[in-house]
C-alpha atoms as a PDB file:
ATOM      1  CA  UNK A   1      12.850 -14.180   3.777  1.00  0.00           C
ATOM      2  CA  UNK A   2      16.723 -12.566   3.753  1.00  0.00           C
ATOM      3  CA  UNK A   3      16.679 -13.648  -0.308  1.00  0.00           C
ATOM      4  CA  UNK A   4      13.332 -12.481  -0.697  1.00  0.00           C
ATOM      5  CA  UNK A   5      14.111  -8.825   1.086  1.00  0.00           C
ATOM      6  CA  UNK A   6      17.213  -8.489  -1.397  1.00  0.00           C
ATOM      7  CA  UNK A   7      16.121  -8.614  -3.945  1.00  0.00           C
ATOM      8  CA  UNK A   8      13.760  -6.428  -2.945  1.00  0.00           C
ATOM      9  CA  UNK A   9      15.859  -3.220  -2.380  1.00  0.00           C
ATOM     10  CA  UNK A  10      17.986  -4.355  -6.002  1.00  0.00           C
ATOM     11  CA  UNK A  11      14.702  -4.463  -8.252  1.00  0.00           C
ATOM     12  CA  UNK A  12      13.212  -1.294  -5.945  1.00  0.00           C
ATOM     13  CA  UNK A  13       9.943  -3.322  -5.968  1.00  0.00           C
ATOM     14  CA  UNK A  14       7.831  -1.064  -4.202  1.00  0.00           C
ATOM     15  CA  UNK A  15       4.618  -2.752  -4.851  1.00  0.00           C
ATOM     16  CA  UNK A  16       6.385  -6.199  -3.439  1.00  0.00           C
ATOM     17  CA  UNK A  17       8.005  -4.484  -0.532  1.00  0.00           C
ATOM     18  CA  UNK A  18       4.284  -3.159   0.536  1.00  0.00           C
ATOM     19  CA  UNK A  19       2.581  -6.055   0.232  1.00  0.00           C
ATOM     20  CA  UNK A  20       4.801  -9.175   1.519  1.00  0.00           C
ATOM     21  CA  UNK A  21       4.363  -8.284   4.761  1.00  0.00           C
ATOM     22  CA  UNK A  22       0.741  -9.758   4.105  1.00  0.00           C
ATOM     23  CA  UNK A  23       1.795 -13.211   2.580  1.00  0.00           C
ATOM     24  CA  UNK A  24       4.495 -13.285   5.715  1.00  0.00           C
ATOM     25  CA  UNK A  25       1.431 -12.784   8.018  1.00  0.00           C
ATOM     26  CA  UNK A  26      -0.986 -15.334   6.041  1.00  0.00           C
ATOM     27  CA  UNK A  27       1.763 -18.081   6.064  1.00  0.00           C
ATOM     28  CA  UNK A  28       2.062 -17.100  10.074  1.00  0.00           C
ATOM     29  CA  UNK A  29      -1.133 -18.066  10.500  1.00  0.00           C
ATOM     30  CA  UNK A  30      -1.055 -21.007   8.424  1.00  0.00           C
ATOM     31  CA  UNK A  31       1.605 -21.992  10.785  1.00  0.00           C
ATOM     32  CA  UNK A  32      -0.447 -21.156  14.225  1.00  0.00           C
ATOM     33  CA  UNK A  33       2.239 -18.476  15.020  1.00  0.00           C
ATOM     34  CA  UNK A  34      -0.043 -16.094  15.153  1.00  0.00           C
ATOM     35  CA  UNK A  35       1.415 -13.450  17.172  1.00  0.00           C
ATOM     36  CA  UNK A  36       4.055 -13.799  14.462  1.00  0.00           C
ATOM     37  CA  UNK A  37       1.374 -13.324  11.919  1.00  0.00           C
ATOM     38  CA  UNK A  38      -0.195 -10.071  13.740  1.00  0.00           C
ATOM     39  CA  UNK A  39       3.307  -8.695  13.796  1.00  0.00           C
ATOM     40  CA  UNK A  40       3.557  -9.092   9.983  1.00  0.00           C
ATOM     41  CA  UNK A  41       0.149  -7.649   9.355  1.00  0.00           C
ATOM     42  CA  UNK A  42       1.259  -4.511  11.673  1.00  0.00           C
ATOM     43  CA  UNK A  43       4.099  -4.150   8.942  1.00  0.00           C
ATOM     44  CA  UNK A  44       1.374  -4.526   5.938  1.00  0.00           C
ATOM     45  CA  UNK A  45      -0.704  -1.737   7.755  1.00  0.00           C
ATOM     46  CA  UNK A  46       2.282   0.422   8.383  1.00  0.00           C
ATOM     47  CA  UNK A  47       2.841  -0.134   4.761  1.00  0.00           C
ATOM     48  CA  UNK A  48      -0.703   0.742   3.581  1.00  0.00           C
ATOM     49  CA  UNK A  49      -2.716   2.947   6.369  1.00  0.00           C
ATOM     50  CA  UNK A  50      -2.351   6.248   4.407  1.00  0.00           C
ATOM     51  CA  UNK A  51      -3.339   4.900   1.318  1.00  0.00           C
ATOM     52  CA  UNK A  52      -7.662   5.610   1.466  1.00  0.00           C
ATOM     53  CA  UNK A  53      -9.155   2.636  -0.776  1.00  0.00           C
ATOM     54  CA  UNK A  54     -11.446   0.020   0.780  1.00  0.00           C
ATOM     55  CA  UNK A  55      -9.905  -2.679  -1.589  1.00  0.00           C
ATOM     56  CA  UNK A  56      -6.525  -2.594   0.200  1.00  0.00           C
ATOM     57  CA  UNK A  57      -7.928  -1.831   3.568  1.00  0.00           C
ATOM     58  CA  UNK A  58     -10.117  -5.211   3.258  1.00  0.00           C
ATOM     59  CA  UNK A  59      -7.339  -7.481   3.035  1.00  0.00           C
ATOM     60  CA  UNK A  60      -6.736  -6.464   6.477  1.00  0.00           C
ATOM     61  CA  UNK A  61     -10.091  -7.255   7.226  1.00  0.00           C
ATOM     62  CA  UNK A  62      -9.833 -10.947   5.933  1.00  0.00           C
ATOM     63  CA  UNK A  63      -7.342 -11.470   7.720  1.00  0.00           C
ATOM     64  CA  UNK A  64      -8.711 -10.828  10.675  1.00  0.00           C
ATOM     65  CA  UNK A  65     -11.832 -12.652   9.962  1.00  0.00           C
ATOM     66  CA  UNK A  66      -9.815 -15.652   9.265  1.00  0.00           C
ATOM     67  CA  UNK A  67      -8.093 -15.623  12.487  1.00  0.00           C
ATOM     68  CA  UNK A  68     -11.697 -14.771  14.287  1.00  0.00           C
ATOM     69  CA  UNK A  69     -12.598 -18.123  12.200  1.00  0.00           C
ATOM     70  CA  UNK A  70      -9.657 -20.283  13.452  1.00  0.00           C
ATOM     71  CA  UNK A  71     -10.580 -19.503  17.156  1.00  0.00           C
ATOM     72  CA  UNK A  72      -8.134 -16.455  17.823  1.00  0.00           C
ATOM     73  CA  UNK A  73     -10.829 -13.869  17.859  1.00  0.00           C
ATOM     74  CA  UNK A  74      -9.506 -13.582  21.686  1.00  0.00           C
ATOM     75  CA  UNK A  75      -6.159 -13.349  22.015  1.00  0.00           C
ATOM     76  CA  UNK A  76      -4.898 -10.305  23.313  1.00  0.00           C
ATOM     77  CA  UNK A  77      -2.628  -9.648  20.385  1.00  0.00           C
ATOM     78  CA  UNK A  78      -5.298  -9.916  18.019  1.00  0.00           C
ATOM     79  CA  UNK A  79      -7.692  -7.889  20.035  1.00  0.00           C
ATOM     80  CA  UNK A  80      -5.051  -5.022  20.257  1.00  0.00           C
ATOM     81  CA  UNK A  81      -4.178  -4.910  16.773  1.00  0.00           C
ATOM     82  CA  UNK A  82      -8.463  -4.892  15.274  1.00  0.00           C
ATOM     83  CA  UNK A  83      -8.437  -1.896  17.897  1.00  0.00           C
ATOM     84  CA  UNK A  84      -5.348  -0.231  16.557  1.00  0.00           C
ATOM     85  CA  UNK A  85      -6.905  -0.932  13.250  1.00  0.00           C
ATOM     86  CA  UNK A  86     -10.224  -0.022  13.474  1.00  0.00           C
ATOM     87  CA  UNK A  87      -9.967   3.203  15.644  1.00  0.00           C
ATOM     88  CA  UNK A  88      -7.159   4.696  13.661  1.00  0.00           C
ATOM     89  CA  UNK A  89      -9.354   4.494  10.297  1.00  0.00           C
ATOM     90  CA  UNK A  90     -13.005   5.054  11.511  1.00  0.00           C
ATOM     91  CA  UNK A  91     -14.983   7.312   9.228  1.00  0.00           C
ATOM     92  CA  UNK A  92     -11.196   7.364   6.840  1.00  0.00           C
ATOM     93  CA  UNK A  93     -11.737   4.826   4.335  1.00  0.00           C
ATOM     94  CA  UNK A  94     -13.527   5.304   0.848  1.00  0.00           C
ATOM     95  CA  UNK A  95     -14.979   2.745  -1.522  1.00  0.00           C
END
């Protein structure tokens, strides 16, 4: 990930630097880390909670729905972060 992050800040990639957060959460959870993976998908929403488009916000959502799939739909970590999630943009998103 180092590699990955340093090249990064040379190229000024924002777009990358927003959105690998994401694929480091998705390969968490590929992994069964997924504590890991809810920490990297805190960094993706950092990266993207001001930004008001459905499209982005509803990767978030997968995500979630993937690790409601997988069984995790109860662990506290998970729990915390859909209410984090959901309560800070009720009624904020747009299509």
């Amino acid at each position: 990930m180092h590699e990955i992050d340093v090249q990064v800040i040379k190229e000024n990639n924002t777009y990358l630097k927003m959105w690998m957060p994401l694929d480091y959460a998705q390969s968490f959870m590929i992994m069964n880390e997924i504590e890991t993976s809810i920490k990297w998908l805190e960094v993706f929403y950092d990266n993207i909670k001001n930004y008001k488009s459905m499209r982005i916000h509803s990767t978030i959502k997968r995500h979630l729905a993937q690790l409601d799939n997988l069984g995790y739909a109860n662990l506290a970590v998970v729990k915390n972060f859909k209410n984090l999630c959901y309560e800070t943009n009720k009624d904020s998103i747009i299509e």
